[in-house]
N, C-alpha and C. Protein backbone atom coordinates (compact mmCIF):
# COMPACT_ATOMS: atom_id res chain seq x y z
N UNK A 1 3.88 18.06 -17.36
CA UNK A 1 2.62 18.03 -18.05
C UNK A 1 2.60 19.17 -19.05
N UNK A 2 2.37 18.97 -20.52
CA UNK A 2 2.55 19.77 -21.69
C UNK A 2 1.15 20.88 -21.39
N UNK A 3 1.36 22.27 -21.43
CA UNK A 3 -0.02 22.61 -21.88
C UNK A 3 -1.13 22.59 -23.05
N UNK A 4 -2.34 22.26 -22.85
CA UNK A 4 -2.98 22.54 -23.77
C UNK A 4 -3.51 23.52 -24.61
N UNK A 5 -3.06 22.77 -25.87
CA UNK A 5 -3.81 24.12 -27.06
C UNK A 5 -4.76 24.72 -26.78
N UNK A 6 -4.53 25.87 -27.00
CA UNK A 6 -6.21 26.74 -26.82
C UNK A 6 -6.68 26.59 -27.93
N UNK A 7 -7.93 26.97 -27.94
CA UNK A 7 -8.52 27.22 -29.36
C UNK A 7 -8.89 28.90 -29.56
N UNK A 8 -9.05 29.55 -30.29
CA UNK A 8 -9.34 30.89 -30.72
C UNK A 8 -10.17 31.13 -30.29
N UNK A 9 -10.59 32.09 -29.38
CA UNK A 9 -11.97 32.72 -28.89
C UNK A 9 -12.67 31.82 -27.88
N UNK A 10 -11.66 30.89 -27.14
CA UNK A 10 -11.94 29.92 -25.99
C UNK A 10 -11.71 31.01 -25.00
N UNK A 11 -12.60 30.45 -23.83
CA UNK A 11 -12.65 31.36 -22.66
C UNK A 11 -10.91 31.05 -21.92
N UNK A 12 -10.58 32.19 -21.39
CA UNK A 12 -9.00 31.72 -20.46
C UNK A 12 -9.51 31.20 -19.08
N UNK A 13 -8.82 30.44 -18.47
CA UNK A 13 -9.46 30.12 -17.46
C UNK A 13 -8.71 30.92 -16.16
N UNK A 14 -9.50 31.41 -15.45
CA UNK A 14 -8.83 32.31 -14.21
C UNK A 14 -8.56 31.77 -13.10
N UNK A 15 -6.75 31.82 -12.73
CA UNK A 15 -6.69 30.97 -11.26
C UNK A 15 -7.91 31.07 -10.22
N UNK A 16 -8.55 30.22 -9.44
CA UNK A 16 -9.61 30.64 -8.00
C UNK A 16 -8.57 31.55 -7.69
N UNK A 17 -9.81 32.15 -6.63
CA UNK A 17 -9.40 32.77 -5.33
C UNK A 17 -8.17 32.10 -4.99
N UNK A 18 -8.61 30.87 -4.11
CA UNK A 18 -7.59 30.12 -3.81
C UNK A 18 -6.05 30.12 -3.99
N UNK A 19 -5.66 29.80 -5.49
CA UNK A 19 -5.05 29.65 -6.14
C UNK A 19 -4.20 31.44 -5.77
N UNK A 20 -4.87 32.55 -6.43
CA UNK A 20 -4.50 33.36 -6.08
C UNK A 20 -3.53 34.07 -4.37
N UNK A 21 -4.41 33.68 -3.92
CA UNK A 21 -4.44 33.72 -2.45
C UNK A 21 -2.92 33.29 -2.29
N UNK A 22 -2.35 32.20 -2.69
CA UNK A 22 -1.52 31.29 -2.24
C UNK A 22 -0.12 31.55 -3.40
N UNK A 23 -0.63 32.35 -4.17
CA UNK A 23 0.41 32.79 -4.76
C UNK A 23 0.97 34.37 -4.15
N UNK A 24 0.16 35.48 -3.59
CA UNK A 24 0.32 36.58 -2.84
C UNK A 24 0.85 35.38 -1.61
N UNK A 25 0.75 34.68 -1.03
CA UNK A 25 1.78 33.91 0.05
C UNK A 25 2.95 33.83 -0.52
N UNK A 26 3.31 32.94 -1.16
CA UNK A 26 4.70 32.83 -2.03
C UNK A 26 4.96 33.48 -1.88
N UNK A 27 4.62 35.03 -2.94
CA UNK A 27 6.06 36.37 -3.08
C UNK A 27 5.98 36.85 -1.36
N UNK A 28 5.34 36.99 -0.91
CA UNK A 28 5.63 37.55 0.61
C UNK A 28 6.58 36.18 1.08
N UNK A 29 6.50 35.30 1.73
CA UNK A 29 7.11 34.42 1.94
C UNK A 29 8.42 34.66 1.03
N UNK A 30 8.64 34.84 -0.18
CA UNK A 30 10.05 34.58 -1.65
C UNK A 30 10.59 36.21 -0.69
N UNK A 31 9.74 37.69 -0.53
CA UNK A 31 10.43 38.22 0.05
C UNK A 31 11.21 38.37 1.43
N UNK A 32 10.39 38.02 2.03
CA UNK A 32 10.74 37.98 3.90
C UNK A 32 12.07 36.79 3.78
N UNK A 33 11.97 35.85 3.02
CA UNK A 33 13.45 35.10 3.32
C UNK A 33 14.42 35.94 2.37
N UNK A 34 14.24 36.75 1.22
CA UNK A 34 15.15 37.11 0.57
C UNK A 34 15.86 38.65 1.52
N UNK A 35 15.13 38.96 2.67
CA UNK A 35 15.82 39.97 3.87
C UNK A 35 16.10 38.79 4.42
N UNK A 36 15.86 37.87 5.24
CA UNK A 36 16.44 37.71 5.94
C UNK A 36 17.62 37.19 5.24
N UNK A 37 17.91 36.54 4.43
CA UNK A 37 19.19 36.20 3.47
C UNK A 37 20.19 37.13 3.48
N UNK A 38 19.42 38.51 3.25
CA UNK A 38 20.60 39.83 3.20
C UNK A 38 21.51 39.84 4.19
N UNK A 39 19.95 40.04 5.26
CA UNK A 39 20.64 40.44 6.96
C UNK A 39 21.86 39.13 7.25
N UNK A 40 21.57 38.04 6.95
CA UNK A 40 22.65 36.92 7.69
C UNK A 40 23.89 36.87 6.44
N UNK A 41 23.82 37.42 4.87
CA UNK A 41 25.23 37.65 4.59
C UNK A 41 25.34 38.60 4.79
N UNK A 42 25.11 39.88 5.72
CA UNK A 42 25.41 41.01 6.32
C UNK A 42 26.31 40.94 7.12
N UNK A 43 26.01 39.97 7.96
CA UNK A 43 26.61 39.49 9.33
C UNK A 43 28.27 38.98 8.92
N UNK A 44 28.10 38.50 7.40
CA UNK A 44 29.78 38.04 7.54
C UNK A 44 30.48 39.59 7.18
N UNK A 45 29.91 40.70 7.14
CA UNK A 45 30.95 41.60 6.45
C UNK A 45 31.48 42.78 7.41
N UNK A 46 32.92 42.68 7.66
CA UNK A 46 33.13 43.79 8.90
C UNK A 46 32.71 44.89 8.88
N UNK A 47 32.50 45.68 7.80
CA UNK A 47 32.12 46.95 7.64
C UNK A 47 30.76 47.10 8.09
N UNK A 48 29.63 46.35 7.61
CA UNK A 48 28.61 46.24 8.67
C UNK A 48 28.29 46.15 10.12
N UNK A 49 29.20 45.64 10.76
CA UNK A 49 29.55 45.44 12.31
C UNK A 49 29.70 46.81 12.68
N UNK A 50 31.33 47.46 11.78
CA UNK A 50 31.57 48.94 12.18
C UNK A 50 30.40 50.02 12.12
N UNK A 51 29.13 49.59 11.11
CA UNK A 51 28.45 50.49 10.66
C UNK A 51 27.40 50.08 12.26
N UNK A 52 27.28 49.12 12.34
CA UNK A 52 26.20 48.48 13.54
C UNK A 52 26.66 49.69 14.39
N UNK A 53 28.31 49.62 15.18
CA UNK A 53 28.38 50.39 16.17
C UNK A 53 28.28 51.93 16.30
N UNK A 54 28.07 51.94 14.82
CA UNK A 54 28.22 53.73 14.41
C UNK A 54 26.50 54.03 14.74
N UNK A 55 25.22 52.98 14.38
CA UNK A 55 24.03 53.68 14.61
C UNK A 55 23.80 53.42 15.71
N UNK A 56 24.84 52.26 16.59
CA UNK A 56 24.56 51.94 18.39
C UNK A 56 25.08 53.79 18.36
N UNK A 57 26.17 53.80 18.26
CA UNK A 57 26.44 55.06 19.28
C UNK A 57 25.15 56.28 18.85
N UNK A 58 24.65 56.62 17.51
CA UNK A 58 24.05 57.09 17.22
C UNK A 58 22.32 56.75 18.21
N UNK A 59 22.04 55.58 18.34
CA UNK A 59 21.30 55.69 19.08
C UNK A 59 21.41 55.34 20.25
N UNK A 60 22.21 55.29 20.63
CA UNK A 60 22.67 55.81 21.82
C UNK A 60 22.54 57.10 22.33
N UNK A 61 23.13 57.91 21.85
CA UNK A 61 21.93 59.57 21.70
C UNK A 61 20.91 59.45 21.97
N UNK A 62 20.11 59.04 20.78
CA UNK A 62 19.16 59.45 20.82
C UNK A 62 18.19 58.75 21.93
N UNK A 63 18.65 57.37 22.24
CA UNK A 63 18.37 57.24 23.52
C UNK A 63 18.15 57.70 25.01
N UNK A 64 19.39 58.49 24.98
CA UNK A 64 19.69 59.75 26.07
C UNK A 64 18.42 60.57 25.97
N UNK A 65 18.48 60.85 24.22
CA UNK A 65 17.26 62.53 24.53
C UNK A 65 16.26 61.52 24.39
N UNK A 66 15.62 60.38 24.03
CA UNK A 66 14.54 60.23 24.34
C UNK A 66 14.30 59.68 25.42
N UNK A 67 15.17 59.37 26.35
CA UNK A 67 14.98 59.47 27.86
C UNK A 67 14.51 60.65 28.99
N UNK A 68 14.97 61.52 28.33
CA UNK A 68 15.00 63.00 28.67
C UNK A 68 14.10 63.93 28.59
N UNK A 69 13.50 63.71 27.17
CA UNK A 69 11.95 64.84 26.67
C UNK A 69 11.13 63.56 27.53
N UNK A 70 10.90 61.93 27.00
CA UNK A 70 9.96 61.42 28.10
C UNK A 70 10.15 61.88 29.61
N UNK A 71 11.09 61.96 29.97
CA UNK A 71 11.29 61.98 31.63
C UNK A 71 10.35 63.52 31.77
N UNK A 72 11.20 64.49 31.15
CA UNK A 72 10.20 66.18 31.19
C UNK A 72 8.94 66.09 30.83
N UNK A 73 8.52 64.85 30.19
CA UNK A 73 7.26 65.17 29.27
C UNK A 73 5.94 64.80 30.46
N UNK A 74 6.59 63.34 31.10
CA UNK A 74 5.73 62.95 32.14
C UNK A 74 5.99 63.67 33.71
N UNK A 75 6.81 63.62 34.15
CA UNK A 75 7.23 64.42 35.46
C UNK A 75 6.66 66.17 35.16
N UNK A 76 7.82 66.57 34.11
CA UNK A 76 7.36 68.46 34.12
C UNK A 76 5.75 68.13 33.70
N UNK A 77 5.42 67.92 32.66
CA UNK A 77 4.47 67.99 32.04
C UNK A 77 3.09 67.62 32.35
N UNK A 78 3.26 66.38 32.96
CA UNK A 78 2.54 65.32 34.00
C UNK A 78 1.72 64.99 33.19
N UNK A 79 2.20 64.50 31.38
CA UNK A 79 1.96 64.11 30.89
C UNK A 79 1.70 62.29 30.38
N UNK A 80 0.35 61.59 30.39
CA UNK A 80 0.46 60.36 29.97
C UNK A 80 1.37 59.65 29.34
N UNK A 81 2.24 58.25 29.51
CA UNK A 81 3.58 57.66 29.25
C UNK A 81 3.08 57.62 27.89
N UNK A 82 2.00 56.96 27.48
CA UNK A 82 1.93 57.02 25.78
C UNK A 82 2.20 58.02 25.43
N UNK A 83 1.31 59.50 25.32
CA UNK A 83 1.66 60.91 24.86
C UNK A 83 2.94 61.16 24.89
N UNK A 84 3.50 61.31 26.16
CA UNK A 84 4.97 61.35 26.27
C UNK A 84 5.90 60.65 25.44
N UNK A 85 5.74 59.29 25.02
CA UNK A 85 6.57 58.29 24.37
C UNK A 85 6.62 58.80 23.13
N UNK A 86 5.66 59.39 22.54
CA UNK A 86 5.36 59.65 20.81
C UNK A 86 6.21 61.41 21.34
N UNK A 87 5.81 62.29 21.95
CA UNK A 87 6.67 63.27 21.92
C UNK A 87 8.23 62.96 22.09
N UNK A 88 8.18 62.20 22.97
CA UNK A 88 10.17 62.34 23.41
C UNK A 88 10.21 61.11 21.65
N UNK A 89 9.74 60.34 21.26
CA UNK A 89 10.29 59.59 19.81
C UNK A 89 10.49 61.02 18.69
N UNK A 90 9.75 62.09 18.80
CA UNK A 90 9.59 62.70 17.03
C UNK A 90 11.19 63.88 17.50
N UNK A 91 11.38 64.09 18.51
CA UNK A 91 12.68 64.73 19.30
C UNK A 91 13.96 63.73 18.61
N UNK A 92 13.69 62.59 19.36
CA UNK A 92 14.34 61.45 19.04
C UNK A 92 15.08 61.07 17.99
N UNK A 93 13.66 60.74 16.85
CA UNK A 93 13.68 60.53 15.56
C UNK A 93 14.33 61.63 14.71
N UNK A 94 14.76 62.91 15.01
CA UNK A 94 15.08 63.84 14.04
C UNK A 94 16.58 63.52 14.39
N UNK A 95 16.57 64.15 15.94
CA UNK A 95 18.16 63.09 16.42
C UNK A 95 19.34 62.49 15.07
N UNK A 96 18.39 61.59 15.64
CA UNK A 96 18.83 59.51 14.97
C UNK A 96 19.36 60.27 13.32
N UNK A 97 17.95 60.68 12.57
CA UNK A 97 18.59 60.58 11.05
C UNK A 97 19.30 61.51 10.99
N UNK A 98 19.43 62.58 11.60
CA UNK A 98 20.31 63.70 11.06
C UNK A 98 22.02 63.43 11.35
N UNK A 99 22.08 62.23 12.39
CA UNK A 99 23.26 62.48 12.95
C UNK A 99 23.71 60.05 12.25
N UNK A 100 22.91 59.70 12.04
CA UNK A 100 22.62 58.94 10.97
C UNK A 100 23.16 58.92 9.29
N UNK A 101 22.75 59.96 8.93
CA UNK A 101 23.05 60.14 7.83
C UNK A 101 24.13 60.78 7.52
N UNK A 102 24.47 61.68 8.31
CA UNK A 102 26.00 61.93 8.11
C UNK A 102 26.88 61.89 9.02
N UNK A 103 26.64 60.02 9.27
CA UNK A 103 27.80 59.70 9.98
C UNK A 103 27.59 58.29 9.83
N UNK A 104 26.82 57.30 10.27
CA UNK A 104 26.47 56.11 10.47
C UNK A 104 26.64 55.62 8.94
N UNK A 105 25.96 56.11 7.73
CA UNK A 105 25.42 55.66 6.58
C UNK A 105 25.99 56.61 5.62
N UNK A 106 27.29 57.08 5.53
CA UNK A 106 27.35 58.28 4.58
C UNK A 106 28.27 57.28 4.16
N UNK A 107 29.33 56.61 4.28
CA UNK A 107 29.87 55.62 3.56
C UNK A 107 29.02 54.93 2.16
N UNK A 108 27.88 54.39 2.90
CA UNK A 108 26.88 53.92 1.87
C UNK A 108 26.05 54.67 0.58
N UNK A 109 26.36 56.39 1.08
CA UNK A 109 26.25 57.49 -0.17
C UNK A 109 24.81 57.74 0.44
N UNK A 110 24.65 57.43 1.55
CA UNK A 110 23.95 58.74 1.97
C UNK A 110 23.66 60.10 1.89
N UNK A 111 24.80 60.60 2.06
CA UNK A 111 24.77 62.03 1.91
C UNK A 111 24.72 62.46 0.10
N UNK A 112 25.01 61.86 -0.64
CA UNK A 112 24.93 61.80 -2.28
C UNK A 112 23.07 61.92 -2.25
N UNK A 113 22.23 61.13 -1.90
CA UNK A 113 20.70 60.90 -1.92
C UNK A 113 19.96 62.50 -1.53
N UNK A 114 18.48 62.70 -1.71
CA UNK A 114 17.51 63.41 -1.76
C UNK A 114 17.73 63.22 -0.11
N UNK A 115 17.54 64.15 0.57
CA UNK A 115 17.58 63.79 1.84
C UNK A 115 15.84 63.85 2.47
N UNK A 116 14.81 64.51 1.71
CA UNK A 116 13.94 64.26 2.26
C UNK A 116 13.55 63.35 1.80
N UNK A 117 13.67 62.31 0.51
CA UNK A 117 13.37 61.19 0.45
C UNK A 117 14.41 60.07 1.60
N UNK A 118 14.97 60.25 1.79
CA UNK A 118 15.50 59.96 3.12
C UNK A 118 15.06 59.53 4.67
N UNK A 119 14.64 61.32 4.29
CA UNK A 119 13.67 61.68 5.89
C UNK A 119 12.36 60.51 6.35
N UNK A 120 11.84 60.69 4.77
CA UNK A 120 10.21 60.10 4.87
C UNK A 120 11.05 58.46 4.99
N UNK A 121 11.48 57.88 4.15
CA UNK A 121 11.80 56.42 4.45
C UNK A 121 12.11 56.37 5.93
N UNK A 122 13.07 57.22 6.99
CA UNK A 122 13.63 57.04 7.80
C UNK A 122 12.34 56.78 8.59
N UNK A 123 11.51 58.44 8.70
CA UNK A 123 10.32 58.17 9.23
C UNK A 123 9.46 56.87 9.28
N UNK A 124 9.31 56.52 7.97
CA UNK A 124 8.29 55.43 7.86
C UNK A 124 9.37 54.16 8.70
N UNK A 125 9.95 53.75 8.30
CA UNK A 125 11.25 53.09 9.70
C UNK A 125 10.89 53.21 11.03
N UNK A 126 11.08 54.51 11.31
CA UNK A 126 11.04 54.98 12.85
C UNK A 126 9.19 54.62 13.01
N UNK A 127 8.38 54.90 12.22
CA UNK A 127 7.17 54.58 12.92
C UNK A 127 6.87 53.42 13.49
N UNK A 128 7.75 51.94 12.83
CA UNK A 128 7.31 50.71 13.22
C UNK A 128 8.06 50.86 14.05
N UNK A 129 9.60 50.92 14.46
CA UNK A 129 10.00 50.90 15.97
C UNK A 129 9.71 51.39 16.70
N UNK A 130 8.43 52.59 16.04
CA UNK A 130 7.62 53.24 17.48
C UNK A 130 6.54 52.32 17.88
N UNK A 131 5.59 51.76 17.03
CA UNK A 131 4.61 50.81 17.06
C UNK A 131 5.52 49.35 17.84
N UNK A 132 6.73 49.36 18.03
CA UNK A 132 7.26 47.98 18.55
C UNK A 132 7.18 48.47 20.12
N UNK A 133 8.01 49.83 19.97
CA UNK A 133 8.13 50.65 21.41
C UNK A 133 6.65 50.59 21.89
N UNK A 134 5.84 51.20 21.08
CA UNK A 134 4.26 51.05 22.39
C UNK A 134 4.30 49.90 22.87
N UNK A 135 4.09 49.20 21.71
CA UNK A 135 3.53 47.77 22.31
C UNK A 135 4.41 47.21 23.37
N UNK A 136 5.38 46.98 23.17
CA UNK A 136 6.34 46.82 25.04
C UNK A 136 6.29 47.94 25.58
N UNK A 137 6.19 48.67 25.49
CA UNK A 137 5.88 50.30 26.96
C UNK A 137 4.43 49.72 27.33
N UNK A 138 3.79 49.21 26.60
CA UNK A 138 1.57 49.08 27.35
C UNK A 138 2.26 48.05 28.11
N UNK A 139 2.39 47.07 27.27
CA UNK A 139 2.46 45.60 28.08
C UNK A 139 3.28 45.51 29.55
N UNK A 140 4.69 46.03 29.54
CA UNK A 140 5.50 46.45 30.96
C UNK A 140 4.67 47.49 31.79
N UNK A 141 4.26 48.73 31.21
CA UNK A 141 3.50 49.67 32.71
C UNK A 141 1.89 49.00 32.46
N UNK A 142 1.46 48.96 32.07
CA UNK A 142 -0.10 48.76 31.97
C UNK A 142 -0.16 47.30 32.56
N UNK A 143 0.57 46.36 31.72
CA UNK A 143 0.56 44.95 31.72
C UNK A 143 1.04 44.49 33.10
N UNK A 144 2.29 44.72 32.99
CA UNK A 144 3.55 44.17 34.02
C UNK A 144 3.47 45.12 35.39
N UNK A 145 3.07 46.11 35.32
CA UNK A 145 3.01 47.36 36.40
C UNK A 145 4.08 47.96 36.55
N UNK A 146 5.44 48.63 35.79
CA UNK A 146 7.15 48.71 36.36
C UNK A 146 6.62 49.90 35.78
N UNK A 147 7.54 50.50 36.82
CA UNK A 147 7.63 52.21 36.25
C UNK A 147 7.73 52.56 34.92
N UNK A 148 7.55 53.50 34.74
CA UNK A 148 7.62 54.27 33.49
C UNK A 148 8.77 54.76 32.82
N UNK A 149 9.81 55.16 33.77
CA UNK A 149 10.78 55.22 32.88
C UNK A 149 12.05 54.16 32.36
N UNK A 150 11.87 53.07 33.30
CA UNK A 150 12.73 51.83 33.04
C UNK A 150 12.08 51.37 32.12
N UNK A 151 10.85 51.27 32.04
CA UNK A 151 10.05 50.42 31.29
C UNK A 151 10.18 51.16 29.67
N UNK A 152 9.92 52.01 29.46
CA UNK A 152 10.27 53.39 28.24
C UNK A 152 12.20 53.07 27.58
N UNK A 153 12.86 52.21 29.02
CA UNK A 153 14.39 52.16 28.69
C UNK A 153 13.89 50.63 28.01
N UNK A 154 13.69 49.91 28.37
CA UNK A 154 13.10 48.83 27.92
C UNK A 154 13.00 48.70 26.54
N UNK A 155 11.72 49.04 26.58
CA UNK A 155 10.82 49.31 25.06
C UNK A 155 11.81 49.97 23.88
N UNK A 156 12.58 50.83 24.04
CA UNK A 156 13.29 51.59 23.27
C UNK A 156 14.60 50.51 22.75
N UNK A 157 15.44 49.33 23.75
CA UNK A 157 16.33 49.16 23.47
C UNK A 157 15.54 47.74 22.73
N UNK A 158 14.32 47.35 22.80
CA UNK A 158 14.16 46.35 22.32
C UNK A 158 13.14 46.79 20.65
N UNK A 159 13.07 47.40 20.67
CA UNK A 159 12.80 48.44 19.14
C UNK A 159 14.07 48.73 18.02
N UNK A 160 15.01 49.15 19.27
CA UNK A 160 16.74 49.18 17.87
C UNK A 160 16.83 48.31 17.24
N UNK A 161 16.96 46.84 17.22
CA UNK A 161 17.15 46.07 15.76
C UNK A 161 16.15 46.19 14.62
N UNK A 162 14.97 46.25 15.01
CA UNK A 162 13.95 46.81 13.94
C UNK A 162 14.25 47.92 13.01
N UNK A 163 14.72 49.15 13.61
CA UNK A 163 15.24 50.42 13.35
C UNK A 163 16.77 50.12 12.53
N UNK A 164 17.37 49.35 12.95
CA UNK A 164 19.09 49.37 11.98
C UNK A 164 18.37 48.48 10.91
N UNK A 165 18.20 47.23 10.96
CA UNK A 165 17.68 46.77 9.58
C UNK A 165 16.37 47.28 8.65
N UNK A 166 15.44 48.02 9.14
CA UNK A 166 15.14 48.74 8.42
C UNK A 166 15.55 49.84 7.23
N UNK A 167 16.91 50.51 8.28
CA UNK A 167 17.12 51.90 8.12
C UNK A 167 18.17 51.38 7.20
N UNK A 168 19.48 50.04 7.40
CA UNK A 168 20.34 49.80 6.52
C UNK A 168 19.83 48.95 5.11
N UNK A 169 18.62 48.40 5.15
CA UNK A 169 18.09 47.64 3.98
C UNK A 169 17.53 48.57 2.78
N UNK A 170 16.64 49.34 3.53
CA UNK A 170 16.00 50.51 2.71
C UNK A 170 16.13 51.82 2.87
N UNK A 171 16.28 52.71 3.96
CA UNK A 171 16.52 53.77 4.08
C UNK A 171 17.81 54.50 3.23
N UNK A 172 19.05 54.12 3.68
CA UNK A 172 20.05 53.83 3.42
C UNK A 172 20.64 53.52 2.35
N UNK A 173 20.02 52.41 1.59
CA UNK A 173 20.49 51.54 0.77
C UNK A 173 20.82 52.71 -0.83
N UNK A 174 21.81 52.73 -1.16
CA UNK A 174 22.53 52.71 -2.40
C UNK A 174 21.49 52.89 -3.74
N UNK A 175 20.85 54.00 -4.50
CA UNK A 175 20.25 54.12 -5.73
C UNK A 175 20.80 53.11 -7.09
């Protein structure tokens, strides 16, 4: 269908709401498949695999210490599992990027980058796998009733894929 001529000093006509609405769908929708596109030709490239096991072992660490400040935080401390969870994560979280960035991701020119622009991306990263971590830590002790610290092992290992594709899409990623 050809568009029509305007005429000079004719009103433009403005998509509705509607219309609008459904175009902010599109680009969200055009982005969320254009990650997941990344992540699955990610998957064919070995060096990604090697890099996978470099932030496993990396958080793997940090797993340890955030097993560790939670365990002191609630036992020594006799501190609440939420409170505790956000203290033993910011322990955690310094962990992860420092030993992250120059090691996991320095191939990718990590260590070349601003490192506190780094930090803050990493951070902003680490906050949603903390927001993934609450929400399975409430639901298992609050919800489910299981102890606190299996449940904290839980929550944490089901938060890491959030945390590597975050951290390798954007954190990470190449200027």
């Amino acid at each position: 269908m050809a568009a029509e001529p305007t005429t000079p000093g004719a009103p433009i006509e403005q998509p509705s709401a509607r219309a609008r609405a459904r175009d902010r769908w599109e680009a969200a929708a055009d982005r969320s498949w254009g990650v997941i596109r990344r992540v699955h030709l990610g998957t064919q490239q070995p060096a990604n695999w090697l890099q996978l096991f470099h932030f496993a072992v990396v958080g793997g660490t940090g797993y340890v210490v955030n097993l560790i400040v939670f365990s002191l935080l609630t036992k020594g401390a006799d501190l609440n599992h939420i409170v505790a969870a956000i203290g033993a994560f910011a322990v955690a979280v310094t962990n992860n990027f420092l030993l992250n960035r120059q090691w996991t991701f320095r191939r990718q020119g990590s260590t070349e980058a601003h490192a506190g622009f780094q930090a803050a991306r990493f951070f902003a990263v680490s906050l949603v796998g903390l927001a993934v971590n609450l929400g399975v830590l409430a639901l298992l002790v609050d919800g489910a009733g299981m102890s606190e610290l299996p449940a904290q092992a839980i929550a944490v290992a089901v938060a890491t894929p959030v945390n590597f594709i975050g951290n390798k899409l954007w954190t990470f990623t190449p200027r």
